[in-house]
Protein backbone atom coordinates (compact mmCIF):
# COMPACT_ATOMS: atom_id res chain seq x y z
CA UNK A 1 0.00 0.00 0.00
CA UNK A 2 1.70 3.20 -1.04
CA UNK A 3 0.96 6.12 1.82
CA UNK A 4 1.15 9.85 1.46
CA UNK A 5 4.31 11.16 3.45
CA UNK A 6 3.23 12.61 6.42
CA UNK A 7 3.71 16.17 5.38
CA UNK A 8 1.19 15.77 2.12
CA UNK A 9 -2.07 14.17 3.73
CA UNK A 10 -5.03 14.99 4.64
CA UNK A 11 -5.58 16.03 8.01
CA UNK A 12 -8.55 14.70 10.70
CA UNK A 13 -9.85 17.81 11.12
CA UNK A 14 -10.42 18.50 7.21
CA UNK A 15 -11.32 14.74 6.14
CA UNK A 16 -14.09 15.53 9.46
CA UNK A 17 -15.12 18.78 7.71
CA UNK A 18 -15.62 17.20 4.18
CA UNK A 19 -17.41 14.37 5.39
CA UNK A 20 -19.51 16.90 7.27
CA UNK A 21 -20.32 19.07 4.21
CA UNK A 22 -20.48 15.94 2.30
CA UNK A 23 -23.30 14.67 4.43
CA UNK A 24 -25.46 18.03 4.72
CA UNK A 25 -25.03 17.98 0.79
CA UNK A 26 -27.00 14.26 0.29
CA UNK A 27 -29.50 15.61 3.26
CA UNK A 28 -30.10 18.73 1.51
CA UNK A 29 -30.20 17.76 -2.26
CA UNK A 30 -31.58 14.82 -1.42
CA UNK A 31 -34.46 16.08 0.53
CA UNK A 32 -34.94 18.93 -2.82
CA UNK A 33 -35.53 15.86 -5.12
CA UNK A 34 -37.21 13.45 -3.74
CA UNK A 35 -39.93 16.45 -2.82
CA UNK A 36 -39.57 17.24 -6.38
CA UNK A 37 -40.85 14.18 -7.32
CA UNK A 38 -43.28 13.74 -4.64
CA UNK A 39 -45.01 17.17 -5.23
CA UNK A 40 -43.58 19.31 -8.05
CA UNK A 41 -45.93 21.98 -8.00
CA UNK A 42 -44.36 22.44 -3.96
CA UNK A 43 -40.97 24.14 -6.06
CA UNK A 44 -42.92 25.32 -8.97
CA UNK A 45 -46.03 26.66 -9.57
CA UNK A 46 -48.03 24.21 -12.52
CA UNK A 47 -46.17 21.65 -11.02
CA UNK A 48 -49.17 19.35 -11.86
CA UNK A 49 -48.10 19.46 -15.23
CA UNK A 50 -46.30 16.99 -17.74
CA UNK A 51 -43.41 19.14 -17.52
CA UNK A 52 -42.20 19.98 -14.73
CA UNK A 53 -42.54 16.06 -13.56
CA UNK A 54 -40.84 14.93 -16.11
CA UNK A 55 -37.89 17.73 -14.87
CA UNK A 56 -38.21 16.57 -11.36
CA UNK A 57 -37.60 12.92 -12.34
CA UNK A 58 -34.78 14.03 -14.46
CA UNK A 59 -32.98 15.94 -11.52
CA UNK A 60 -33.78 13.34 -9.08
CA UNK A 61 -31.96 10.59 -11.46
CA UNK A 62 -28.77 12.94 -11.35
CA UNK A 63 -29.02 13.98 -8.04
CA UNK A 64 -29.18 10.12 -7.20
CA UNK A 65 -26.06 9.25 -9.09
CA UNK A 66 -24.47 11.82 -7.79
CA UNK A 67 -25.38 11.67 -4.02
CA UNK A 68 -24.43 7.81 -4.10
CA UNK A 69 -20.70 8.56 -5.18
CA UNK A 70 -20.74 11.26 -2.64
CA UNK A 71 -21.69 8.84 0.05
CA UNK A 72 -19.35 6.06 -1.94
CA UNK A 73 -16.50 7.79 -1.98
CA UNK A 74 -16.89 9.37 1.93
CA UNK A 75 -17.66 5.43 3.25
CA UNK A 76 -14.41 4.41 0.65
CA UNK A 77 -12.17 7.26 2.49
CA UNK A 78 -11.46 8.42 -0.63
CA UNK A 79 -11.02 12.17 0.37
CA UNK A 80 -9.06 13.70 -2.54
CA UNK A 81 -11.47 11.91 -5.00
CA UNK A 82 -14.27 13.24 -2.51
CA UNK A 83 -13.25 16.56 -3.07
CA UNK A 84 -12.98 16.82 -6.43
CA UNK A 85 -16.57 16.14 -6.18
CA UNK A 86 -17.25 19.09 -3.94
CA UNK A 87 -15.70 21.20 -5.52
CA UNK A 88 -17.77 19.89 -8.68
CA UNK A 89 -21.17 20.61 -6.39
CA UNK A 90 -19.73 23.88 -5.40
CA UNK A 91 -19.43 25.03 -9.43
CA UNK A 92 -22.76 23.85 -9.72
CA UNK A 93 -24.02 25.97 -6.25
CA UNK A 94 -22.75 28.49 -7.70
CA UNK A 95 -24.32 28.37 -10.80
CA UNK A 96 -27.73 28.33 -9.05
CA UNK A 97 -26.50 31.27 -6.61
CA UNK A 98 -26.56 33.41 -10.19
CA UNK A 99 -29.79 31.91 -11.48
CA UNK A 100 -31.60 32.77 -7.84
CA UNK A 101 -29.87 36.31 -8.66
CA UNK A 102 -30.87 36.87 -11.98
CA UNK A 103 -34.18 35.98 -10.96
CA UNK A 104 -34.05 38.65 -7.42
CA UNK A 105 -34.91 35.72 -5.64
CA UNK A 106 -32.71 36.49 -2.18
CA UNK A 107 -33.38 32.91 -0.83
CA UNK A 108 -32.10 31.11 -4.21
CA UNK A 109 -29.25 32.92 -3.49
CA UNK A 110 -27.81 32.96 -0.58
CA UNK A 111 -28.18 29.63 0.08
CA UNK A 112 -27.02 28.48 -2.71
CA UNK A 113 -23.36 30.83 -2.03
CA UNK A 114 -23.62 29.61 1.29
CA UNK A 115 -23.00 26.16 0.32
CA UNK A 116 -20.68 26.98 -2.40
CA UNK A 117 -18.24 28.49 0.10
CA UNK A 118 -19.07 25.34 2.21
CA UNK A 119 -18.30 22.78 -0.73
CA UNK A 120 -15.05 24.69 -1.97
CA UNK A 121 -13.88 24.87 1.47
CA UNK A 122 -14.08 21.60 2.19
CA UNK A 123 -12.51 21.07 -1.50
CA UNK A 124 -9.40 22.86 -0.89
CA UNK A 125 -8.89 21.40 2.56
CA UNK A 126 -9.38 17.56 1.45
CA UNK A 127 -6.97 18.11 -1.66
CA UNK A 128 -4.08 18.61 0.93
CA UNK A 129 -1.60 19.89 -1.01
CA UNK A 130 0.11 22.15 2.28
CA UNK A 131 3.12 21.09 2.67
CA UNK A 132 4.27 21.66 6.77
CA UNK A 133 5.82 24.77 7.75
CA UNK A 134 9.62 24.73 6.91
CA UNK A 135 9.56 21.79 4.65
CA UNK A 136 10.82 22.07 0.74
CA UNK A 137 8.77 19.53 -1.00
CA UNK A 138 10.90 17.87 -3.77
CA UNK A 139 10.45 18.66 -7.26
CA UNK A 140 8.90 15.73 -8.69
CA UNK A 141 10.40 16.23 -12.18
């Protein structure tokens, strides 16, 4: 098994934050799509219609693919590949941070950047690439 020298992996505290914002992202998405499917006209108004059903069934297939590698990769350990996936849910937050604000909706945004910040966060801190204080890292060429 080939480890990470000690000065290139990923701390406790940071795998603990990831797996935290990792978890309140399948809770929270989760929770928006299967309600989605359960009651579209809840998120949208004619939600009764062919429409937006057929777009709730859509986003709930995605959302399940993409929740179950979340939760995948957090029960694998795989934290680097785990963050590379946040940081991919934290583009896409922040795409629907600019929709909520092209739309003046104040709730559809600032959630959305909340999480963002959350997701790249957690990102940065899982891809730990800090070497310690006072240490050259080799070049690897």
């Amino acid at each position: 098994m080939i480890r990470h020298p000690n000065d290139m992996a990923t701390s406790l505290n940071a795998r603990r934050f990831g797996g935290l914002v990792a978890l309140l992202t399948v809770v929270t998405s989760g929770y928006f799509a299967v309600s989605g499917l359960v009651d579209p006209g809840g998120l949208v108004p004619g939600g009764d219609q062919a429409a937006p059903r057929t777009y709730a069934a859509y986003l709930a297939a995605r959302s399940l693919v993409l929740l179950g590698a979340m939760v995948w990769l957090l029960a694998l350990r795989a934290w680097r590949s785990l963050g590379l996936l946040l940081a991919l849910n934290g583009a896409v937050q922040i795409g629907d941070a600019t929709i909520g604000a092209a739309h003046h909706q104040v709730p559809q945004t600032i959630g959305p950047l909340v999480f963002a910040a959350a997701l790249l966060i957690a990102a940065w801190l899982l891809a730990g690439r800090n070497p310690a204080p006072g240490r050259i890292r080799p070049n690897p060429l």
